[in-house]
N, C-alpha and C. Protein backbone atom coordinates (compact mmCIF):
# COMPACT_ATOMS: atom_id res chain seq x y z
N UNK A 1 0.84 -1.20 0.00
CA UNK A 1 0.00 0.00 0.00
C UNK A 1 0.87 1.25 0.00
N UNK A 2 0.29 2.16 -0.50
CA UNK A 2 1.25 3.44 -0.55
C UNK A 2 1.30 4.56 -0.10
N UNK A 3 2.18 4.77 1.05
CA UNK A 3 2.28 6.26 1.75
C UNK A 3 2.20 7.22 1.36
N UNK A 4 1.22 8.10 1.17
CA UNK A 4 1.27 9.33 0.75
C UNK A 4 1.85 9.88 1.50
N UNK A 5 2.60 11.48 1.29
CA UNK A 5 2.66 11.54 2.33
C UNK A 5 1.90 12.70 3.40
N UNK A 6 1.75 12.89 4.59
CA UNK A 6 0.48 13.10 4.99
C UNK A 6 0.00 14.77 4.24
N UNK A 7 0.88 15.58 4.07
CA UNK A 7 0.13 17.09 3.71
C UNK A 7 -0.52 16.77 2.18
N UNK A 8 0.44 16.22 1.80
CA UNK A 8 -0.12 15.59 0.94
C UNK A 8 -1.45 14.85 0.32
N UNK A 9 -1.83 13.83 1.25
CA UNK A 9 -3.22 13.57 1.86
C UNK A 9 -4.22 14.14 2.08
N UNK A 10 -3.45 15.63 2.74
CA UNK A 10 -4.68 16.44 2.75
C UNK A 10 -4.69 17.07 1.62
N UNK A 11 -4.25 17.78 1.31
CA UNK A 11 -4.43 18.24 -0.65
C UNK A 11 -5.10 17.12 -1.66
N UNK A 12 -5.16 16.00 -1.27
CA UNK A 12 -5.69 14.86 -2.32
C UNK A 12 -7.26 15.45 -1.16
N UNK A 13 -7.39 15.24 -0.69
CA UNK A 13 -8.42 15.23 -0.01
C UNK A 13 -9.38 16.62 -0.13
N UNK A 14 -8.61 17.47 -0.48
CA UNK A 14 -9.12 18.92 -0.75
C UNK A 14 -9.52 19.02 -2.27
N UNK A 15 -8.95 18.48 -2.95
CA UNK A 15 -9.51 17.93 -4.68
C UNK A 15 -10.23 17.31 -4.69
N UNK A 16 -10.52 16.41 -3.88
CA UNK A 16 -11.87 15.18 -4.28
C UNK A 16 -12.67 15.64 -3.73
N UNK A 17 -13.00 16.54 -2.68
CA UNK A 17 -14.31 17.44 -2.16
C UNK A 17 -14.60 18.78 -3.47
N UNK A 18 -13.47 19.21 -4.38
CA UNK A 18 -13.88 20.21 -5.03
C UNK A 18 -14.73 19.68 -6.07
N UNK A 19 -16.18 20.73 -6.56
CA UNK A 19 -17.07 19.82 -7.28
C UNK A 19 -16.56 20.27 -8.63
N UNK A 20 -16.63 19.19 -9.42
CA UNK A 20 -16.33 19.29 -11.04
C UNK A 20 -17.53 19.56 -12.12
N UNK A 21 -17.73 20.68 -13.03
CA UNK A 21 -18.58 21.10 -13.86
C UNK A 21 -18.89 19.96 -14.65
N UNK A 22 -20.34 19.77 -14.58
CA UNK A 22 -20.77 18.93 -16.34
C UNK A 22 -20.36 18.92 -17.50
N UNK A 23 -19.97 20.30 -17.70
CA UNK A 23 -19.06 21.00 -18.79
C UNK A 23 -17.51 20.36 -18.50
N UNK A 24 -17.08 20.22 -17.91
CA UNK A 24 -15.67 20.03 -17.54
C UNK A 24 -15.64 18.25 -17.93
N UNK A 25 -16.69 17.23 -16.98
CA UNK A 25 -16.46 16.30 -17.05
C UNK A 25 -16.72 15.83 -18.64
N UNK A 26 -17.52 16.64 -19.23
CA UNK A 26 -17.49 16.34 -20.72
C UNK A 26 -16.32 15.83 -21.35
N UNK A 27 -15.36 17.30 -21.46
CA UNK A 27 -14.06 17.55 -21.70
C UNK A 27 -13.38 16.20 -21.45
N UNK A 28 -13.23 15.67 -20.10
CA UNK A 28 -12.69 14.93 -19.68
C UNK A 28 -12.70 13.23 -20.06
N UNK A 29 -14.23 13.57 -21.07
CA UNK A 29 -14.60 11.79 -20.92
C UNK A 29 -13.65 11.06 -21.67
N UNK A 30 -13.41 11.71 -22.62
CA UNK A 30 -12.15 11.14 -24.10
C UNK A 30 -11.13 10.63 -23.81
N UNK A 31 -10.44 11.66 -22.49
CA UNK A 31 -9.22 11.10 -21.94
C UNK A 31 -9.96 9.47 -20.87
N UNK A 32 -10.81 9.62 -20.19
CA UNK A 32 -11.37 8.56 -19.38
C UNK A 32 -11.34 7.64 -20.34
N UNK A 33 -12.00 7.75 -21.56
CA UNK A 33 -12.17 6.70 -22.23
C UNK A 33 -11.13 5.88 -23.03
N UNK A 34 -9.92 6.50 -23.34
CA UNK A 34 -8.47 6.18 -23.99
C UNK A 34 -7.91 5.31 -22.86
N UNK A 35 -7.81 5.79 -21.63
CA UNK A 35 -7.62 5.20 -20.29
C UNK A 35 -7.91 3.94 -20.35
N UNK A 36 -9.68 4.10 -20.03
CA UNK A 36 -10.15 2.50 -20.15
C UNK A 36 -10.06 1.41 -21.19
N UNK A 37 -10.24 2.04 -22.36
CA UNK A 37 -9.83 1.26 -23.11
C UNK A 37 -8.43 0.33 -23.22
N UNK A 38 -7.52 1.23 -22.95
CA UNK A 38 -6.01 0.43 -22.44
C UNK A 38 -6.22 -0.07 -22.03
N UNK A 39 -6.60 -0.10 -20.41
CA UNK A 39 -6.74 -0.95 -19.31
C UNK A 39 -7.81 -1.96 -20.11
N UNK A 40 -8.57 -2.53 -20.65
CA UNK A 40 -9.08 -3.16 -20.49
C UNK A 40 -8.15 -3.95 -21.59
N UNK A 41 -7.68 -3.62 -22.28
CA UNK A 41 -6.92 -4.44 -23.24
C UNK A 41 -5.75 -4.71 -22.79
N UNK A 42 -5.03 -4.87 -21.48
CA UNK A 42 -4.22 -5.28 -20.89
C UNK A 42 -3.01 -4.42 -21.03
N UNK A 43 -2.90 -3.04 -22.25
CA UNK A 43 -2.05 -2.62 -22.63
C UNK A 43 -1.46 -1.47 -21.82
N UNK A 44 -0.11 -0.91 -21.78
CA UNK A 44 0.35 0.34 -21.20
C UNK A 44 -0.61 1.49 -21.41
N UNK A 45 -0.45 2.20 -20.55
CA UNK A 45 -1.08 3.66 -20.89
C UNK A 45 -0.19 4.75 -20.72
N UNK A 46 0.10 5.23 -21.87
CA UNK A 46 1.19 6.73 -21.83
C UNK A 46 0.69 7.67 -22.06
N UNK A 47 0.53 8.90 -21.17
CA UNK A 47 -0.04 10.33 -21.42
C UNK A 47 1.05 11.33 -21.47
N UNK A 48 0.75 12.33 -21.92
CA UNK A 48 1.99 13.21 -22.55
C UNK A 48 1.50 14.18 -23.07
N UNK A 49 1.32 14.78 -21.71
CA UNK A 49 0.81 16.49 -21.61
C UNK A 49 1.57 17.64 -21.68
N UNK A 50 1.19 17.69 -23.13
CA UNK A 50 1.30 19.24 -23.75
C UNK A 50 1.51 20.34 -23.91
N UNK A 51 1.86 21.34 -23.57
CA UNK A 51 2.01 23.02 -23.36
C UNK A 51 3.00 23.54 -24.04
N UNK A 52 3.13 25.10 -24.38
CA UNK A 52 3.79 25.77 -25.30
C UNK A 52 5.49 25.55 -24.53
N UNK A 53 5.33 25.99 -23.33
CA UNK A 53 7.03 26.21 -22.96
C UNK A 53 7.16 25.32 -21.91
N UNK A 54 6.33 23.57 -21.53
CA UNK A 54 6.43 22.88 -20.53
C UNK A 54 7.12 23.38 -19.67
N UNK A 55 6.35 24.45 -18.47
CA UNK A 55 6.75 25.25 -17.92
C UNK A 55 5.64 25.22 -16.21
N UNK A 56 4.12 24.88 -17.01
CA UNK A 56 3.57 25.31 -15.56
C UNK A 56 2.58 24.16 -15.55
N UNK A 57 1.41 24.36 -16.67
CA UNK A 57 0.49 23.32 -16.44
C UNK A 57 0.33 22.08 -17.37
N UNK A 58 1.23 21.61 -18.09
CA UNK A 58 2.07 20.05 -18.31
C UNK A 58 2.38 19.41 -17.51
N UNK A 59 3.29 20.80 -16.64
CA UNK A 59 3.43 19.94 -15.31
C UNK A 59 3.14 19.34 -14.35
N UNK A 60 2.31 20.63 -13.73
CA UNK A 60 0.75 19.90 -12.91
C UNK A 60 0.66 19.01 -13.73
N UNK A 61 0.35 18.91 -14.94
CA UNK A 61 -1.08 17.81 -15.33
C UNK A 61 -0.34 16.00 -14.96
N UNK A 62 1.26 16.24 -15.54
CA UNK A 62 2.04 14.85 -15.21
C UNK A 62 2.06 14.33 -14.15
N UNK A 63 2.48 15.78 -13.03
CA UNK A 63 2.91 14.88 -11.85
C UNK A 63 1.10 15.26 -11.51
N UNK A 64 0.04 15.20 -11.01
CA UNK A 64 -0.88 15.09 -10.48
C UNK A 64 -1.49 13.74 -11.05
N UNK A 65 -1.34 13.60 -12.24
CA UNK A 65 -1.96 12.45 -13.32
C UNK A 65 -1.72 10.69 -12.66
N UNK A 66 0.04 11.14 -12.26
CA UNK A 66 0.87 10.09 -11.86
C UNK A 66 0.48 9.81 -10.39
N UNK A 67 0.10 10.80 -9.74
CA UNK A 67 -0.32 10.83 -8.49
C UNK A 67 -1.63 10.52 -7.77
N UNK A 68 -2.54 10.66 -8.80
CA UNK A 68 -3.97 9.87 -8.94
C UNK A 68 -3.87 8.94 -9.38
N UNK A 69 -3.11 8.80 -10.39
CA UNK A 69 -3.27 6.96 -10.99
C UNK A 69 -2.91 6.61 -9.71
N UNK A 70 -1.98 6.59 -9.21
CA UNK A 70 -1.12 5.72 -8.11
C UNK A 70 -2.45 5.68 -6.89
N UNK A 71 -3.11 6.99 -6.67
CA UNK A 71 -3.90 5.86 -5.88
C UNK A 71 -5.40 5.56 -5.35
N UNK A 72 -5.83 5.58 -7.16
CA UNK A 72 -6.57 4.65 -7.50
C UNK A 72 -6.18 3.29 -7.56
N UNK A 73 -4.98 3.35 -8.31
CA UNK A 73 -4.38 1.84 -8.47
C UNK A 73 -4.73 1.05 -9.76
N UNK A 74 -4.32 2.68 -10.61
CA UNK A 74 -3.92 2.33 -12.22
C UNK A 74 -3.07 2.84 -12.95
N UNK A 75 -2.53 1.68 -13.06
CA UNK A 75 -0.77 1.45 -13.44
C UNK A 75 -0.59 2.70 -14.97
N UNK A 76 -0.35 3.48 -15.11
CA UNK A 76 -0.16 4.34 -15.92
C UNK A 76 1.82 4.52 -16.20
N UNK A 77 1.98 5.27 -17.72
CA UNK A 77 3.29 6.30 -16.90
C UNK A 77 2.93 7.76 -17.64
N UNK A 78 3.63 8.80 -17.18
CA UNK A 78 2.84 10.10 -17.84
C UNK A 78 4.28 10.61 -18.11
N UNK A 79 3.85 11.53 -18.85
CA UNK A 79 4.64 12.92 -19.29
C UNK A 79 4.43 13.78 -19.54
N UNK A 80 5.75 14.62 -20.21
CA UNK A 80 5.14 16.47 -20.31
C UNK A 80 6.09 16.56 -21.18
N UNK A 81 5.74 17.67 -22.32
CA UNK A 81 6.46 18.25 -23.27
C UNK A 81 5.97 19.27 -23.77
N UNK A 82 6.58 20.30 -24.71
CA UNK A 82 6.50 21.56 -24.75
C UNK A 82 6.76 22.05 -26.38
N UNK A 83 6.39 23.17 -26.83
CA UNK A 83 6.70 23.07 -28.55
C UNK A 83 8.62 23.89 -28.48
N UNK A 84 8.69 24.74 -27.05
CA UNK A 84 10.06 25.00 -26.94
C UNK A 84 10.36 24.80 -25.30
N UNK A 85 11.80 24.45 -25.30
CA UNK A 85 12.23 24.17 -24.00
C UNK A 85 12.29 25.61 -23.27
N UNK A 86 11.92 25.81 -22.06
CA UNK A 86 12.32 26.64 -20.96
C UNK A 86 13.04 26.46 -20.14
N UNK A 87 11.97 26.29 -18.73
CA UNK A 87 12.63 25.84 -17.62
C UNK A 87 10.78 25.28 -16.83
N UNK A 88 10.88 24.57 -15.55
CA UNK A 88 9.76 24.01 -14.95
C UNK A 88 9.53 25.29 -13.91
N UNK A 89 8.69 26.35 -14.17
CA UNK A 89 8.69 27.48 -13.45
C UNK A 89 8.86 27.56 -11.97
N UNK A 90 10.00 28.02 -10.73
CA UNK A 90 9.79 27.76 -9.41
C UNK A 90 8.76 28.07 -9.11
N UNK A 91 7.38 28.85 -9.38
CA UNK A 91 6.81 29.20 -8.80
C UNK A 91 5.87 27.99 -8.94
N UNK A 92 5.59 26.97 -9.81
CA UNK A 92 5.12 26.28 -10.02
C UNK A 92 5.53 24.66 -9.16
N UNK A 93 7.15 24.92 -9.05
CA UNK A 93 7.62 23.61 -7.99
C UNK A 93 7.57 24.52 -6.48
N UNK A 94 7.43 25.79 -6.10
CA UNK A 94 7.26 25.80 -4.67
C UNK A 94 5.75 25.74 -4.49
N UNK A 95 4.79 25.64 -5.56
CA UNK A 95 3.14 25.89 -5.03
C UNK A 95 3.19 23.88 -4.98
N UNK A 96 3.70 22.92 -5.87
CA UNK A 96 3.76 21.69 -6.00
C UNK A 96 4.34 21.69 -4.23
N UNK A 97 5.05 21.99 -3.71
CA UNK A 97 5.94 21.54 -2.33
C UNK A 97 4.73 22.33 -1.51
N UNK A 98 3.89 23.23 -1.68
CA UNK A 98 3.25 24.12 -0.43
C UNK A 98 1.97 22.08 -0.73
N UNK A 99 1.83 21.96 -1.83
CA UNK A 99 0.72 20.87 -1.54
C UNK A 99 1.02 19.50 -1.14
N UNK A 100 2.26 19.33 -0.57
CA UNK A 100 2.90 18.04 -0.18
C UNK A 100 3.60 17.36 -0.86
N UNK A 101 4.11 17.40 -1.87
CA UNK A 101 5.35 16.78 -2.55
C UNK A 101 6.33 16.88 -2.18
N UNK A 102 7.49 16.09 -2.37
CA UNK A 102 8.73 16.51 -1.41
C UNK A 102 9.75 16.27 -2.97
N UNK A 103 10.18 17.56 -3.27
CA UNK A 103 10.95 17.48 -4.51
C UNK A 103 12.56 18.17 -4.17
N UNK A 104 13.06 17.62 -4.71
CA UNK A 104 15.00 17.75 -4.77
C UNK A 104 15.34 18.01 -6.32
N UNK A 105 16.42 19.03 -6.12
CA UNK A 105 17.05 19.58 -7.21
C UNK A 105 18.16 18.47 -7.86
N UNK A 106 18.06 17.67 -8.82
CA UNK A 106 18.98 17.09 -9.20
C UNK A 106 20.37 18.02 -10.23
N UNK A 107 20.19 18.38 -10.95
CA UNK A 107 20.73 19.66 -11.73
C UNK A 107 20.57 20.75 -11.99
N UNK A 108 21.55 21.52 -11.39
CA UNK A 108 20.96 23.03 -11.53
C UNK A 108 21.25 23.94 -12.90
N UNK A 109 21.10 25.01 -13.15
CA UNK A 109 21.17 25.54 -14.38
C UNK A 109 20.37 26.60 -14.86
N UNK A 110 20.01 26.89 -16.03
CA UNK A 110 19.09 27.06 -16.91
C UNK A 110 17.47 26.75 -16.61
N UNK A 111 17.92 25.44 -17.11
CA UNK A 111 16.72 24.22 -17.05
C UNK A 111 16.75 22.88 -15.89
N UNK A 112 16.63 23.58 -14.52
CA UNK A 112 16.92 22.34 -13.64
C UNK A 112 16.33 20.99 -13.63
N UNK A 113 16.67 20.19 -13.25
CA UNK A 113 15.98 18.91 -13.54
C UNK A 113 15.37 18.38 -12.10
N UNK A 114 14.15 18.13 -11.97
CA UNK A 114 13.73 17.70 -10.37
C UNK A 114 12.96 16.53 -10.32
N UNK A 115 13.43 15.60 -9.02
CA UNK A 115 13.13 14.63 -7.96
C UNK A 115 11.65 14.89 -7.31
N UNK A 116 10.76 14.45 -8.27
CA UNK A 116 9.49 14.86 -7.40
C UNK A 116 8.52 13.60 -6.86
N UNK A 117 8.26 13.34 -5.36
CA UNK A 117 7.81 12.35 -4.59
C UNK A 117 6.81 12.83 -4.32
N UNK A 118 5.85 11.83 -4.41
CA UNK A 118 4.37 12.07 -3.68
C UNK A 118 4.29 10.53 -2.37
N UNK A 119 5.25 9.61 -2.16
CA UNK A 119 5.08 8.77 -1.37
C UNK A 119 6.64 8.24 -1.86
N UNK A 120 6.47 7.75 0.11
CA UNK A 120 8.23 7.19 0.87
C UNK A 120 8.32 5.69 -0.25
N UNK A 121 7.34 4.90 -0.70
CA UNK A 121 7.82 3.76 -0.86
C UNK A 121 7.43 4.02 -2.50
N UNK A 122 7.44 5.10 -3.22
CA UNK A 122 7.72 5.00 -5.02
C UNK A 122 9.07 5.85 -5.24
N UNK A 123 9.23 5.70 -6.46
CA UNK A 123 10.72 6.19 -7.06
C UNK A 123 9.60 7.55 -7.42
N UNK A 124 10.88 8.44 -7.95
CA UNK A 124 10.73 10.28 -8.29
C UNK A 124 10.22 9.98 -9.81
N UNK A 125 9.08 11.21 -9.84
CA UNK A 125 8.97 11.51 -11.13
C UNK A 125 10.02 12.16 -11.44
N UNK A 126 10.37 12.27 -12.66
CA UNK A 126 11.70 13.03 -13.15
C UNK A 126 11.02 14.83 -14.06
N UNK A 127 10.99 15.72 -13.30
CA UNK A 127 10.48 17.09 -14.06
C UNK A 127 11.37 18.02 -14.82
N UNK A 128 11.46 18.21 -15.80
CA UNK A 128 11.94 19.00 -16.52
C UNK A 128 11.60 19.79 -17.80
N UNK A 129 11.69 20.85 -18.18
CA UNK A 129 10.82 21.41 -19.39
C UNK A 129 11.81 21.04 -20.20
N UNK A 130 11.03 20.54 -21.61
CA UNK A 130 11.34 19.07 -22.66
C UNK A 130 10.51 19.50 -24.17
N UNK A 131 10.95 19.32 -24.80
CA UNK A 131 9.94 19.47 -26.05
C UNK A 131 9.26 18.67 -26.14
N UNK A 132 8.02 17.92 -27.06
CA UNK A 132 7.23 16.83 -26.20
C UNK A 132 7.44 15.65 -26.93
N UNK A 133 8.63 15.98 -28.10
CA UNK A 133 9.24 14.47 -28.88
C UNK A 133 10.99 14.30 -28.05
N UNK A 134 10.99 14.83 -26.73
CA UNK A 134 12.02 14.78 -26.10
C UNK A 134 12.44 13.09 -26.04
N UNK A 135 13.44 12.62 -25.88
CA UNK A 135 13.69 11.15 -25.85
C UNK A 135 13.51 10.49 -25.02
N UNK A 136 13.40 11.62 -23.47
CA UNK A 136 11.89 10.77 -22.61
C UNK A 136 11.46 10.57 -22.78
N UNK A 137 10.47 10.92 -23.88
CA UNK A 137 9.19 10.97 -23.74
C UNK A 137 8.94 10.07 -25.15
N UNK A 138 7.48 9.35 -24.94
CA UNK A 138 7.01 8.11 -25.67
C UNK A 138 7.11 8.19 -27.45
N UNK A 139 7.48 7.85 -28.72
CA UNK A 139 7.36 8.02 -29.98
C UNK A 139 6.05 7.50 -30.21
N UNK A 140 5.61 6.59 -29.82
CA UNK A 140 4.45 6.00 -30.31
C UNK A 140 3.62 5.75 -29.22
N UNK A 141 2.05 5.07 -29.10
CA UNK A 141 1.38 4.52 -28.77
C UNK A 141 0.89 5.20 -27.63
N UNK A 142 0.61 6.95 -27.38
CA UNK A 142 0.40 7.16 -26.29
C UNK A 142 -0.63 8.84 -27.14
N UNK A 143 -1.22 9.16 -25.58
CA UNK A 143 -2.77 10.13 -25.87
C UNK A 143 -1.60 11.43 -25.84
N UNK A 144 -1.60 12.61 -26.84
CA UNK A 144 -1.59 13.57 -26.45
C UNK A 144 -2.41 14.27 -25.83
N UNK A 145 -2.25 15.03 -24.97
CA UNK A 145 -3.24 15.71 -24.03
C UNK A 145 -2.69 17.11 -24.22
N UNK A 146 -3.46 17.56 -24.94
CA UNK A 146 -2.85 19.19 -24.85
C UNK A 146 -3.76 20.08 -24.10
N UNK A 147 -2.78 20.72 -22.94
CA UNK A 147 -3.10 21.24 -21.63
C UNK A 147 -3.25 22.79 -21.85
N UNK A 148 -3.05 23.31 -23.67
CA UNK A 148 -2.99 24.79 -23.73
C UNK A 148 -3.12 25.16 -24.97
N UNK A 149 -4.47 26.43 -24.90
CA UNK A 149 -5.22 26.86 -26.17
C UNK A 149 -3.39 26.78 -27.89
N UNK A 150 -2.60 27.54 -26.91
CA UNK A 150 -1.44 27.95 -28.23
C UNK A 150 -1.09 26.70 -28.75
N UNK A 151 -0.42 25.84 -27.64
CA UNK A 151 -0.11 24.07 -28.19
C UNK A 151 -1.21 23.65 -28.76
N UNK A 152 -2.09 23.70 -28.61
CA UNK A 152 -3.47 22.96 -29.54
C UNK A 152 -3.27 23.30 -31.26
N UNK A 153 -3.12 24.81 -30.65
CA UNK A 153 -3.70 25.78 -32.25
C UNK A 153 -2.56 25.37 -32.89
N UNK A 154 -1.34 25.44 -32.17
CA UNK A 154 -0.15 25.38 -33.40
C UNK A 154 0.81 23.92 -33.08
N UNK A 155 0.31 23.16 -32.97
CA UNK A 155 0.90 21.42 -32.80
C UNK A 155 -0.27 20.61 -33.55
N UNK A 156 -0.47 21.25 -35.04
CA UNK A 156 -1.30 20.39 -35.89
C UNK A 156 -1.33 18.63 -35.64
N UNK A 157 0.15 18.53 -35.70
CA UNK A 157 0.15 17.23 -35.52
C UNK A 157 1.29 16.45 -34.84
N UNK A 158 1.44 15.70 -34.11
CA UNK A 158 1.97 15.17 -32.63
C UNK A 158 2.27 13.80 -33.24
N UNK A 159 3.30 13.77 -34.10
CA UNK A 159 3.88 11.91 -34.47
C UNK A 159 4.03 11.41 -33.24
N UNK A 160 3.56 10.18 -34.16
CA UNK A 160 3.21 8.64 -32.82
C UNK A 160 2.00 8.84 -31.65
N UNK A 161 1.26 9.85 -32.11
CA UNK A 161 0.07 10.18 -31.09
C UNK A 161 -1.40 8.98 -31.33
N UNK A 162 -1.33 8.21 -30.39
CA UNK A 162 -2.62 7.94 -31.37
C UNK A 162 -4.05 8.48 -31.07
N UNK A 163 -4.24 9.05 -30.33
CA UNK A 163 -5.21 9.94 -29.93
C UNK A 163 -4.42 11.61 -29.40
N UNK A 164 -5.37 12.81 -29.55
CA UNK A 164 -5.31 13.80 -29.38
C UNK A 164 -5.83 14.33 -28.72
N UNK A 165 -6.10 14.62 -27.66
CA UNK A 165 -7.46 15.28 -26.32
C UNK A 165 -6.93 16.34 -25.68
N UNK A 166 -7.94 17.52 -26.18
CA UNK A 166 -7.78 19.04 -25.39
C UNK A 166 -8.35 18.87 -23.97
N UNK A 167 -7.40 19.22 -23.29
CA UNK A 167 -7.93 19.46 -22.07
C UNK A 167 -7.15 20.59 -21.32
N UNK A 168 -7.95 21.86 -21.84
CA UNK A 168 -7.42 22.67 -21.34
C UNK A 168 -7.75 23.71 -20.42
N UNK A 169 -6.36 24.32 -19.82
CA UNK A 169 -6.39 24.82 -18.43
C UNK A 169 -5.81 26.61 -18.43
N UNK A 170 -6.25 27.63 -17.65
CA UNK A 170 -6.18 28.69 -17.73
C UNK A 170 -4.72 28.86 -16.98
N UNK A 171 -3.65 29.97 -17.54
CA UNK A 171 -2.32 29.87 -17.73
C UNK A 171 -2.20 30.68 -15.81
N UNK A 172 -1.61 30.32 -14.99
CA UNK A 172 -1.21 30.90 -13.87
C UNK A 172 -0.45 31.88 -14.10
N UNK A 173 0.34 32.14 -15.18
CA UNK A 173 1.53 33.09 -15.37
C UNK A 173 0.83 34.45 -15.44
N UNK A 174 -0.50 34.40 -15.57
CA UNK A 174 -0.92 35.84 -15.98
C UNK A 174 -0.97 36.78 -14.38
N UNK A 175 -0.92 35.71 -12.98
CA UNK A 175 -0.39 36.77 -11.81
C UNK A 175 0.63 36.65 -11.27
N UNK A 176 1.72 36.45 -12.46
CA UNK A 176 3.07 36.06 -12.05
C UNK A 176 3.09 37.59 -11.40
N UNK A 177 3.89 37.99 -10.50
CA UNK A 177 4.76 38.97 -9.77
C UNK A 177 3.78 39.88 -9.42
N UNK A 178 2.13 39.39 -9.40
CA UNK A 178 1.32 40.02 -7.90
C UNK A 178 0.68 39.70 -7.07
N UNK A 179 0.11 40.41 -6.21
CA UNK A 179 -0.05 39.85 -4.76
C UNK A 179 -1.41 38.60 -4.71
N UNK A 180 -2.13 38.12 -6.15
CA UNK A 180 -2.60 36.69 -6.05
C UNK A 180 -1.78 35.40 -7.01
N UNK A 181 -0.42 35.79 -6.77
CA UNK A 181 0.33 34.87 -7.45
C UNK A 181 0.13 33.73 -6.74
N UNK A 182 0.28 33.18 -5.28
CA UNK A 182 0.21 31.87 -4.69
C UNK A 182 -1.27 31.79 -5.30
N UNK A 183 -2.20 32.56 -4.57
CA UNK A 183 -3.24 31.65 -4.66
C UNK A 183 -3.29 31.19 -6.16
N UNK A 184 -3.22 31.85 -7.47
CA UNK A 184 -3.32 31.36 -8.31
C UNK A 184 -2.97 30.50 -9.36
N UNK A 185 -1.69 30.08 -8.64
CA UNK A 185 -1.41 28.83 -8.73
C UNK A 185 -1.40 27.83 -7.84
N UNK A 186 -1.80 27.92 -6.84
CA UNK A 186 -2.74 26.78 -5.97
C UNK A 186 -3.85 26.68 -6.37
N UNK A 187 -4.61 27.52 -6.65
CA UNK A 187 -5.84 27.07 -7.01
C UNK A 187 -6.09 26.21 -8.86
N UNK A 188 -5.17 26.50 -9.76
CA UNK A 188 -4.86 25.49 -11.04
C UNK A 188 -4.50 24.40 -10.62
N UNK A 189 -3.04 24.15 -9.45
CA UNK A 189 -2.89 22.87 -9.19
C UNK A 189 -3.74 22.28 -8.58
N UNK A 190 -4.53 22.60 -8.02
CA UNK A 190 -5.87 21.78 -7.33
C UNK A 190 -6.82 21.70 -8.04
N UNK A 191 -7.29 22.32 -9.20
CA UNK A 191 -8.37 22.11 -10.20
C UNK A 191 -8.04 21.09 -11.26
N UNK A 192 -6.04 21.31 -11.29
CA UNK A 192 -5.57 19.84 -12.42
C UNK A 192 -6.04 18.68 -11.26
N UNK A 193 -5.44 18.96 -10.23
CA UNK A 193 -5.49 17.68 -9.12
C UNK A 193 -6.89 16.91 -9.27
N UNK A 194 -7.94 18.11 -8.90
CA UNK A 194 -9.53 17.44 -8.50
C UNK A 194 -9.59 16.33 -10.27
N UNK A 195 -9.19 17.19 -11.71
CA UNK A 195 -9.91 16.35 -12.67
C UNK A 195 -9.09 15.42 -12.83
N UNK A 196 -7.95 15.13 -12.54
CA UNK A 196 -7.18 14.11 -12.70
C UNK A 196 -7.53 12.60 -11.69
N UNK A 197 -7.67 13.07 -10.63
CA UNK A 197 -8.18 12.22 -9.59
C UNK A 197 -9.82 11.75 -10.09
N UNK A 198 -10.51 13.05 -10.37
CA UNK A 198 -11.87 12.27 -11.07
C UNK A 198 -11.78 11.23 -12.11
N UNK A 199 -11.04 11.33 -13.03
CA UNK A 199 -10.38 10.89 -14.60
C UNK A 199 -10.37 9.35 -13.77
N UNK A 200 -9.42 9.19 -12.61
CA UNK A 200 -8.61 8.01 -12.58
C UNK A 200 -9.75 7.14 -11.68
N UNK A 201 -10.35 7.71 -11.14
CA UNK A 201 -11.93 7.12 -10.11
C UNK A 201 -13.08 6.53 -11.17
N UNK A 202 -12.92 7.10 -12.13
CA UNK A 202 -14.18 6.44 -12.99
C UNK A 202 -13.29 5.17 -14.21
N UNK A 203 -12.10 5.13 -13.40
CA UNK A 203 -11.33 3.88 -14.46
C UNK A 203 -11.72 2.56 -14.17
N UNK A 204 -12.54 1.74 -14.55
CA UNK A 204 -12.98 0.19 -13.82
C UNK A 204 -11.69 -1.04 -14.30
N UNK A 205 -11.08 -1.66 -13.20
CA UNK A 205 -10.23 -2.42 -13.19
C UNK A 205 -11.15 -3.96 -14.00
């Protein structure tokens, strides 16, 4: 069984009380349904979420994605990629650590690379802003999920995608450097959190 770990717990717990729009779960069913379908065909499931500068909400969407599968208790692996490399915004890994993750700087730089844990007994997601045919990340057989109006409009087409699903999310950067910068990116990572956790609850084993 798997330790979350506890602040953590409570942030999972603060997403699954937030209520999700009819409108929203719409959005959402395509990805539910790519999901199940894997799972029922015994096959992997690779997601590989989207955004212009895999920078803020790719990110959320991976590590929250990875963090609901895990515990529901469907075996997924996820990713994130971008149409140009940046960096994984701090403001985006200290609002990820205010909600219980416990993440470590593996390389610093430019473009740091980070150790991100949601429980004592799994290995680190690995975060870094990546283009989204990065060599992490899957060539074939997996859902693009594009997490942002610009990546949608201008990523016509995503080789080795075999499905394509918008699911998109309003950019936090727009209160970068004022006084509702936390909340407003706490409140995206908890709105990726709540639909991701919904997504992975309606998956039947």
């Amino acid at each position: 069984m798997l330790n979350f770990f506890k602040p953590l717990q409570e942030t999972i717990q603060k997403a699954l009380d937030l209520p999700i729009s009819d409108e929203r779960k719409h959005i959402l069913q395509p990805l539910i349904a790519f999901i199940q379908a894997k799972s029922q065909a015994g096959s992997e499931v690779h997601l590989n979420f989207i955004c212009t500068h895999n920078s803020r909400r790719s990110q959320f969407s991976q590590i929250w994605a990875k963090t609901a599968a895990a515990y529901f208790g469907v075996p997924i692996q996820t990713y994130s990629g971008g149409v140009e490399v940046t960096a994984f915004n701090p403001r985006a890994v200290d609002s990820l650590k205010r909600s219980g993750f416990q993440i470590s700087v593996q390389e610093n730089g430019s473009n740091p690379y980070y150790h991100i844990f949601f429980s004592e007994n799994t290995g680190p997601i690995l975060a870094f802003s990546k283009v989204y045919d990065d060599q992490a990340n899957p060539k074939a057989n997996f859902a693009a999920v594009m997490t942002c109006d610009h990546a949608d409009e201008n990523c016509p087409f995503i080789s080795g995608a075999e499905v394509r699903i918008p699911v998109l999310y309003e950019d936090p950067k727009a209160f970068d450097d004022t006084v509702l910068e936390k909340e407003k990116y706490e409140e995206r990572s908890l709105q990726i959190a709540s639909e991701m956790l919904y997504i992975f609850s309606q998956i039947k084993k």
